[in-house]
N, C-alpha and C. Protein backbone atom coordinates (compact mmCIF):
# COMPACT_ATOMS: atom_id res chain seq x y z
N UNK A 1 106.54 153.03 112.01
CA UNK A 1 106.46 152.52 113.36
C UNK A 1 105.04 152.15 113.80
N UNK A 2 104.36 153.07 113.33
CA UNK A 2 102.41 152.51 113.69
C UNK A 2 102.35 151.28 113.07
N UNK A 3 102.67 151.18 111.49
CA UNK A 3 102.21 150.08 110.93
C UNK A 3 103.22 149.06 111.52
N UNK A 4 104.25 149.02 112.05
CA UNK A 4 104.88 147.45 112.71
C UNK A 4 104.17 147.66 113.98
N UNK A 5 103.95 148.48 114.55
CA UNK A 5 102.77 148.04 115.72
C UNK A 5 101.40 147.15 115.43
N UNK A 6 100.84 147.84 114.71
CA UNK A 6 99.62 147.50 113.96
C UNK A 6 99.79 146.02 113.50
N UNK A 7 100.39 145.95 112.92
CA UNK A 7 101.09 144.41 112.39
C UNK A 7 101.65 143.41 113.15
N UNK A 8 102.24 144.01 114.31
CA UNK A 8 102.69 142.82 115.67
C UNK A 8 101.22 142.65 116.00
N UNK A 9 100.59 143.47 116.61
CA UNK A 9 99.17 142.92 117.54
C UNK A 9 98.40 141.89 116.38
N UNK A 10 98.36 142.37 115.52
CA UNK A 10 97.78 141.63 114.04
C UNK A 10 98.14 140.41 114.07
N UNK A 11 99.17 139.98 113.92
CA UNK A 11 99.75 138.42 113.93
C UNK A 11 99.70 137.57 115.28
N UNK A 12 99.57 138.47 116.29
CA UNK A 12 99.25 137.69 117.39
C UNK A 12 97.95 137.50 117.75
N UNK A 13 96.87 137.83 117.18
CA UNK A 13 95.43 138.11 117.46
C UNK A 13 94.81 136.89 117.67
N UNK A 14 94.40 136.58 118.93
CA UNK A 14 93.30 135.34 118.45
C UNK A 14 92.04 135.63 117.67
N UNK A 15 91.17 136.26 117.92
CA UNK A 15 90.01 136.83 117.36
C UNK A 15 90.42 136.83 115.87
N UNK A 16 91.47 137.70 115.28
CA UNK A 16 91.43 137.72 114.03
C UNK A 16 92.12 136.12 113.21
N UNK A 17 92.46 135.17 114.20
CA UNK A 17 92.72 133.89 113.79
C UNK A 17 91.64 133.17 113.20
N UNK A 18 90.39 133.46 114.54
CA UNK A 18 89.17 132.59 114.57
C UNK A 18 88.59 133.57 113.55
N UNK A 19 89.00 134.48 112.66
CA UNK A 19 88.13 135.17 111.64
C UNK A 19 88.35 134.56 110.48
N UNK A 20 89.73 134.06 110.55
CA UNK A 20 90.41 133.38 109.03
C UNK A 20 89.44 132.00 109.07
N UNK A 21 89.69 131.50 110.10
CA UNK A 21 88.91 130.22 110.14
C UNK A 21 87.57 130.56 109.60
N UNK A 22 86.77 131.39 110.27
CA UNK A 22 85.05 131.35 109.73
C UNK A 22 85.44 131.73 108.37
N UNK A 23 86.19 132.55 107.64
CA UNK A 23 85.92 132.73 106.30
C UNK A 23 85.89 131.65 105.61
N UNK A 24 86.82 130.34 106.31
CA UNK A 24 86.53 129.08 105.48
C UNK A 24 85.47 128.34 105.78
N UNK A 25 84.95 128.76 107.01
CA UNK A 25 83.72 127.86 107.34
C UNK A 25 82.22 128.13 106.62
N UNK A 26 82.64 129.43 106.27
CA UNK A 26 81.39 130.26 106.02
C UNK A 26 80.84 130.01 104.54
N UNK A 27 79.37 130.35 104.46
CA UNK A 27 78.37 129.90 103.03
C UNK A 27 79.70 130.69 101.66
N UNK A 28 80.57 131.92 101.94
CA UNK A 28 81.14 131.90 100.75
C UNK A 28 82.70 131.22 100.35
N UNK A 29 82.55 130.75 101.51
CA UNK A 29 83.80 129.72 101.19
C UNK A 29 83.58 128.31 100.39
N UNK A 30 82.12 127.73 100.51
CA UNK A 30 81.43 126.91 99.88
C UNK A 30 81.74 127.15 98.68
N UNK A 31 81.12 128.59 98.33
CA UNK A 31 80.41 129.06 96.75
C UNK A 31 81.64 129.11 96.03
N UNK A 32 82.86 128.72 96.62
CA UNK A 32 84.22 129.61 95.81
C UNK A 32 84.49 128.15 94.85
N UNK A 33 85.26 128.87 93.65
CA UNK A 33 85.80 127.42 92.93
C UNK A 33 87.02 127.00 93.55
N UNK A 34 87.23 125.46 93.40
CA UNK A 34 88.44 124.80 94.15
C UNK A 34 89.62 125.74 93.66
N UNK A 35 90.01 126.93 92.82
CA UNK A 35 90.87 126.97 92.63
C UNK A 35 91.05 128.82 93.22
N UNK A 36 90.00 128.56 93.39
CA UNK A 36 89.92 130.34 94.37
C UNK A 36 90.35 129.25 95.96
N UNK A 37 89.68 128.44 96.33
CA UNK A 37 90.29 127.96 97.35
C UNK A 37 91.35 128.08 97.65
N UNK A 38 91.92 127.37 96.84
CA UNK A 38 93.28 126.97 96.45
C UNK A 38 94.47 128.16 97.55
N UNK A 39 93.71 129.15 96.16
CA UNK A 39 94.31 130.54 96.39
C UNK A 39 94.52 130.99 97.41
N UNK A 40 92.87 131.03 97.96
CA UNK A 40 92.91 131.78 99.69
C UNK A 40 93.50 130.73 100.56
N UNK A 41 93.99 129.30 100.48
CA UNK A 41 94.59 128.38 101.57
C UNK A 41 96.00 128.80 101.52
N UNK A 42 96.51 129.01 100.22
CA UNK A 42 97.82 129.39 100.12
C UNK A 42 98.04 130.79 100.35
N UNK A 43 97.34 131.90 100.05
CA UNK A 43 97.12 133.32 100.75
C UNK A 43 97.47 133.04 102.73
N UNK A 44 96.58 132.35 102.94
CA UNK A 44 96.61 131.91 104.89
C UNK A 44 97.28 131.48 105.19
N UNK A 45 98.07 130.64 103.93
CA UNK A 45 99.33 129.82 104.70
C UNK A 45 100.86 130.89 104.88
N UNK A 46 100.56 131.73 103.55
CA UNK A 46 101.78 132.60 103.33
C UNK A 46 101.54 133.87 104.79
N UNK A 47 100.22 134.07 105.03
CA UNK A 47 100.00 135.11 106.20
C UNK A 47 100.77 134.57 107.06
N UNK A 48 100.04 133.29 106.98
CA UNK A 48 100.82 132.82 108.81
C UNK A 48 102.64 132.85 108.69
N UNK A 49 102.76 132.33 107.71
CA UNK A 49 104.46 132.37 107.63
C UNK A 49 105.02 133.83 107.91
N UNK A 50 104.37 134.95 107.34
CA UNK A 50 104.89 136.20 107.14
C UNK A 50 104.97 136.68 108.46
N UNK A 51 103.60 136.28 109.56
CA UNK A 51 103.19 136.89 110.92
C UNK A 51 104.09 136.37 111.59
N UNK A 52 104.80 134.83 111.50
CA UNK A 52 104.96 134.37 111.93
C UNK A 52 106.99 134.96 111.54
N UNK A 53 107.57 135.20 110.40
CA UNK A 53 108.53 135.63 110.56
C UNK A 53 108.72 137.35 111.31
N UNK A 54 107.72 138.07 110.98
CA UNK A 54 107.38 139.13 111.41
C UNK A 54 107.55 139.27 112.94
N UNK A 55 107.23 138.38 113.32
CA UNK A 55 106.93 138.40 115.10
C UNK A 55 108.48 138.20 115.58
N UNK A 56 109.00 137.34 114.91
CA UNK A 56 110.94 136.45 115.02
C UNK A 56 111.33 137.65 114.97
N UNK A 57 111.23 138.73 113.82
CA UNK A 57 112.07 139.89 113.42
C UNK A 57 112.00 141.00 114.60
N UNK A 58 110.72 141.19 115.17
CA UNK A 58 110.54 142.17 116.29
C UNK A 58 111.53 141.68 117.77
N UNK A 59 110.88 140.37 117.46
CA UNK A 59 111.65 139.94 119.12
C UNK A 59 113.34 140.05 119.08
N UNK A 60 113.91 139.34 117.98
CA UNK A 60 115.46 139.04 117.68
C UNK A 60 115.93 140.63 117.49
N UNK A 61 114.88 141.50 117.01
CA UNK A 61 114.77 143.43 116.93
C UNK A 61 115.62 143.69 118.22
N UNK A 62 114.71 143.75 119.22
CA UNK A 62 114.47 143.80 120.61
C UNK A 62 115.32 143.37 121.09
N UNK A 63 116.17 141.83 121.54
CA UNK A 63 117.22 141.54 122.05
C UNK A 63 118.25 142.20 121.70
N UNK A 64 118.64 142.38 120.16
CA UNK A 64 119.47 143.14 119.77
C UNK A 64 120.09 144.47 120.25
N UNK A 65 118.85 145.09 120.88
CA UNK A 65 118.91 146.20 121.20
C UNK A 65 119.78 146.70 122.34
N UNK A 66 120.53 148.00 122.23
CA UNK A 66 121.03 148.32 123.27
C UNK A 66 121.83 149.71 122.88
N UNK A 67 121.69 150.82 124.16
CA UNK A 67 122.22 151.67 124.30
C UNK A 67 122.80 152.00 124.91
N UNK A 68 124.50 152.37 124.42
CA UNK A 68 125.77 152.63 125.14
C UNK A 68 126.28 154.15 125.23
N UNK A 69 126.56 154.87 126.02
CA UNK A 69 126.96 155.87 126.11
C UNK A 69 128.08 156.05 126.29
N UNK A 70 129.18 156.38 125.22
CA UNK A 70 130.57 156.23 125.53
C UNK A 70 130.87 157.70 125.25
N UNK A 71 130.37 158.64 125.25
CA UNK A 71 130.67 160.39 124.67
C UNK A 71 130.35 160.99 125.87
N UNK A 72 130.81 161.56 126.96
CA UNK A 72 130.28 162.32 128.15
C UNK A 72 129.47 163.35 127.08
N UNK A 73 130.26 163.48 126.05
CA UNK A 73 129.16 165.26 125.48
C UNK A 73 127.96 164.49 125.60
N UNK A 74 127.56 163.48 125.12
CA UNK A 74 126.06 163.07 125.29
C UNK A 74 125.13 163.54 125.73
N UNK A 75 125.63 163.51 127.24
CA UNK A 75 125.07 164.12 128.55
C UNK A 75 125.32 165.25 129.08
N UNK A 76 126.06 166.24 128.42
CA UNK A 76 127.11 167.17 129.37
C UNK A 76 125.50 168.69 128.95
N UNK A 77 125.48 168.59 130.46
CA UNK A 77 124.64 170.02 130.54
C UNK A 77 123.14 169.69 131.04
N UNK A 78 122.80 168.02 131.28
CA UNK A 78 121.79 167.68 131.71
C UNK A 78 122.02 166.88 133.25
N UNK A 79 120.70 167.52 133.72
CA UNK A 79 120.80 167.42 135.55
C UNK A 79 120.69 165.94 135.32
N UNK A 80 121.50 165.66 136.41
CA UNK A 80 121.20 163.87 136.59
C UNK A 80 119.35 163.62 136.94
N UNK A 81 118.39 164.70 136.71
CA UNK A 81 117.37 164.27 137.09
C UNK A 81 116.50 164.34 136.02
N UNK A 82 115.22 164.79 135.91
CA UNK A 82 114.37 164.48 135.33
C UNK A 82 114.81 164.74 133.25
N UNK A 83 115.37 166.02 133.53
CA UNK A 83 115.66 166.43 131.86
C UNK A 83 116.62 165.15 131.40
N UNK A 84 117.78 164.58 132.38
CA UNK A 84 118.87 163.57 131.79
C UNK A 84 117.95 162.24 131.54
N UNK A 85 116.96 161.74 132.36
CA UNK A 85 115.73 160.73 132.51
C UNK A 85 115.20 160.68 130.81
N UNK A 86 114.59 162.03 130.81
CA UNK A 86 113.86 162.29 129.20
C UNK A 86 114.66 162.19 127.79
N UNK A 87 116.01 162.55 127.84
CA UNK A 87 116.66 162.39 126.46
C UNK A 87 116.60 160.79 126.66
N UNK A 88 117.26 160.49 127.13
CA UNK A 88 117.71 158.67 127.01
C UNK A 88 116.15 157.82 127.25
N UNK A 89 115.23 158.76 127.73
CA UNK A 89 113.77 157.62 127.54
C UNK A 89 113.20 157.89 126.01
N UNK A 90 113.69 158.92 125.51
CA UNK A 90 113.13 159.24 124.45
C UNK A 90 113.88 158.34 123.07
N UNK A 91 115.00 158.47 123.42
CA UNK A 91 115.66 157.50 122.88
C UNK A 91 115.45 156.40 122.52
N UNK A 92 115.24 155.78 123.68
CA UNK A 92 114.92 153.99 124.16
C UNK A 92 113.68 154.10 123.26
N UNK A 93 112.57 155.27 123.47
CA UNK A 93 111.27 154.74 122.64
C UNK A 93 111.27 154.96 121.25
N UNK A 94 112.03 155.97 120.93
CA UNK A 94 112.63 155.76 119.45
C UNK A 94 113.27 154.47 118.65
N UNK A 95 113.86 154.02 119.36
CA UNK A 95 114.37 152.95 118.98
C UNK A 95 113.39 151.91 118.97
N UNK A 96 112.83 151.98 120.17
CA UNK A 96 111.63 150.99 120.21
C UNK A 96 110.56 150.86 119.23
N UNK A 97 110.47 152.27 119.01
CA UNK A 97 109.40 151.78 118.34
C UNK A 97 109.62 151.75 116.18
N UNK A 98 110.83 151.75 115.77
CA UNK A 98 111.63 151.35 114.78
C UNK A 98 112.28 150.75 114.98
N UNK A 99 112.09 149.65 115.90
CA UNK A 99 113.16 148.05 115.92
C UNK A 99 112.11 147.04 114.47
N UNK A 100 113.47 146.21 113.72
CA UNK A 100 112.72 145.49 113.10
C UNK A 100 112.40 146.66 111.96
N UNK A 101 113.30 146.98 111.60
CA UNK A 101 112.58 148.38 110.60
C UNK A 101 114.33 148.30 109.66
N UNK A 102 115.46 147.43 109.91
CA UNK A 102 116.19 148.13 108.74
C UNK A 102 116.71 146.93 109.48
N UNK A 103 118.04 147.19 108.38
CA UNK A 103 118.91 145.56 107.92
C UNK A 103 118.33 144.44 107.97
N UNK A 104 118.91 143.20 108.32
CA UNK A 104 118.46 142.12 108.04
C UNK A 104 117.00 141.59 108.78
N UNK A 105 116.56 142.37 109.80
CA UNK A 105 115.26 142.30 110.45
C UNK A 105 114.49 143.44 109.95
N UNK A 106 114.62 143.95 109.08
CA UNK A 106 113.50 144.69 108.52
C UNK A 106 111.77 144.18 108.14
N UNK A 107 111.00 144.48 108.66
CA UNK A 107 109.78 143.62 107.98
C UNK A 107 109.09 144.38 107.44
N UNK A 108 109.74 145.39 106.79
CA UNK A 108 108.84 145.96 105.33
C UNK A 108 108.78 145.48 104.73
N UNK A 109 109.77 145.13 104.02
CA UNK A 109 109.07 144.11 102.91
C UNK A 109 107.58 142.89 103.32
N UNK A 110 107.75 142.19 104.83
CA UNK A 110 107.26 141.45 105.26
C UNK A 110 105.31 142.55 105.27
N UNK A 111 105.32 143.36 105.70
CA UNK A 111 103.97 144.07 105.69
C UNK A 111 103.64 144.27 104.78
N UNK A 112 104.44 144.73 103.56
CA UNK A 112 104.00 145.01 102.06
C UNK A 112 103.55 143.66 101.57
N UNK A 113 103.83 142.57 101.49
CA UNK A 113 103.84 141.56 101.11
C UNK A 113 102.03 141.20 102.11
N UNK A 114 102.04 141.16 103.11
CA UNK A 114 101.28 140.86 103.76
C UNK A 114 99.27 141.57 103.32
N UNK A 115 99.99 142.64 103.38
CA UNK A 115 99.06 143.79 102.94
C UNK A 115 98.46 143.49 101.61
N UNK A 116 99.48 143.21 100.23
CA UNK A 116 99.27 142.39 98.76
C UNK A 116 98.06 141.26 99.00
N UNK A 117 98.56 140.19 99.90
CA UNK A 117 98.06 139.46 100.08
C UNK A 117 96.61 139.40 100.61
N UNK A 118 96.27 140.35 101.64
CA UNK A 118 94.78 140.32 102.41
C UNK A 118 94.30 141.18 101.01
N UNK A 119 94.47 142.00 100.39
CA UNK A 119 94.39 142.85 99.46
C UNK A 119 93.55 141.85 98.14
N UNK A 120 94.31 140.84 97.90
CA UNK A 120 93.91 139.63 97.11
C UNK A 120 92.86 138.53 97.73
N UNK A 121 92.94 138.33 99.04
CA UNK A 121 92.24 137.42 99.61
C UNK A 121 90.90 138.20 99.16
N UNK A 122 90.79 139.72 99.72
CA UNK A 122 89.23 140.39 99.54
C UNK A 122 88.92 140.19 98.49
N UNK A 123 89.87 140.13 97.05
CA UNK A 123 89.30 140.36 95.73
C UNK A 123 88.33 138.95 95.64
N UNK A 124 88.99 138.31 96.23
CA UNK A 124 88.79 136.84 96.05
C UNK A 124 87.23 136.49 96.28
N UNK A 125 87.45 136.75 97.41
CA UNK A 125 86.44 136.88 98.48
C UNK A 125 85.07 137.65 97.63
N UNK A 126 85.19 138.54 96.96
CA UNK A 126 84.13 139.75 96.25
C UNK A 126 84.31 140.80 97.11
N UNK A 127 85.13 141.13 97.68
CA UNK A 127 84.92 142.69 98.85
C UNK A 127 85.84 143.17 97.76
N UNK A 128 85.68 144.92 98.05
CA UNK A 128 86.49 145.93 97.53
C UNK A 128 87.49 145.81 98.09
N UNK A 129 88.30 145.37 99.68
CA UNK A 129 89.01 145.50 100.02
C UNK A 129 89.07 144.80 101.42
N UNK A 130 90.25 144.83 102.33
CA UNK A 130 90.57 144.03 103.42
C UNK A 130 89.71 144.41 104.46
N UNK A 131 89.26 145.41 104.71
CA UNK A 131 88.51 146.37 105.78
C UNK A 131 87.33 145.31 105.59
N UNK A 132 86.60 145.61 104.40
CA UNK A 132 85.27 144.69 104.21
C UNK A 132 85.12 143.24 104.73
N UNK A 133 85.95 142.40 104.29
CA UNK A 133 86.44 141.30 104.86
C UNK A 133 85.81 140.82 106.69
N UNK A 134 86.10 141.81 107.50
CA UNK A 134 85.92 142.23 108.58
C UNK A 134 84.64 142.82 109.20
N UNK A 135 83.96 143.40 107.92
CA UNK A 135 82.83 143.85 108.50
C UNK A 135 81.73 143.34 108.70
């Protein structure tokens, strides 16, 4: 649930948009061979697709969503006030925050894939890793 958080704000980021851009603008995007290019254009293009299905999967998540209470036991023994308030908010944020996490909107695969990828861009790049990239 952190990492599809982490990963929604991620794909929507302007700042980290205008970061992809300077890496191409920048003296080691020059130094790279056309075929490391290559690589990292098609690496950025597959990000954006992934962020970009990633983001579809959360929202279409989200509409999907809904909680029905058809069992009185559900509820039976909680005051209509604050304790009955807390199971069913706790709920809602449970759900919330593992929407987009199983069946056909799952985007694990979509983060693993994503993660591979910045993972490769750094190698590319000469960093040990994605963090560096950034620093």
């Amino acid at each position: 649930p952190e990492k599809v958080k982490f990963q929604l704000r991620l794909g929507q980021s302007k700042p980290i948009y205008n970061a992809f851009k300077a890496i191409k603008e920048s003296p080691d995007w020059q130094s790279l061979s056309e075929a490391r290019k290559r690589i990292v254009d098609a690496n950025l293009q597959e990000l954006e697709r992934l962020s970009h299905k990633f983001s579809e999967n959360v929202l279409d998540a989200t509409k999907k969503f809904e909680k029905l209470v058809t069992d009185k036991k559900e509820i039976d023994g909680l005051p209509a006030t604050a304790l009955g308030l807390a199971a069913q908010t706790a709920e809602v944020y449970r759900a919330y925050i593992t929407r987009a996490s199983s069946g056909d909107l799952d985007n694990t695969p979509i983060i693993n894939q994503i993660l591979k990828l910045r993972l490769e861009k750094a190698k590319l790049l000469n960093y040990n890793n994605y963090a560096e990239v950034w620093i």
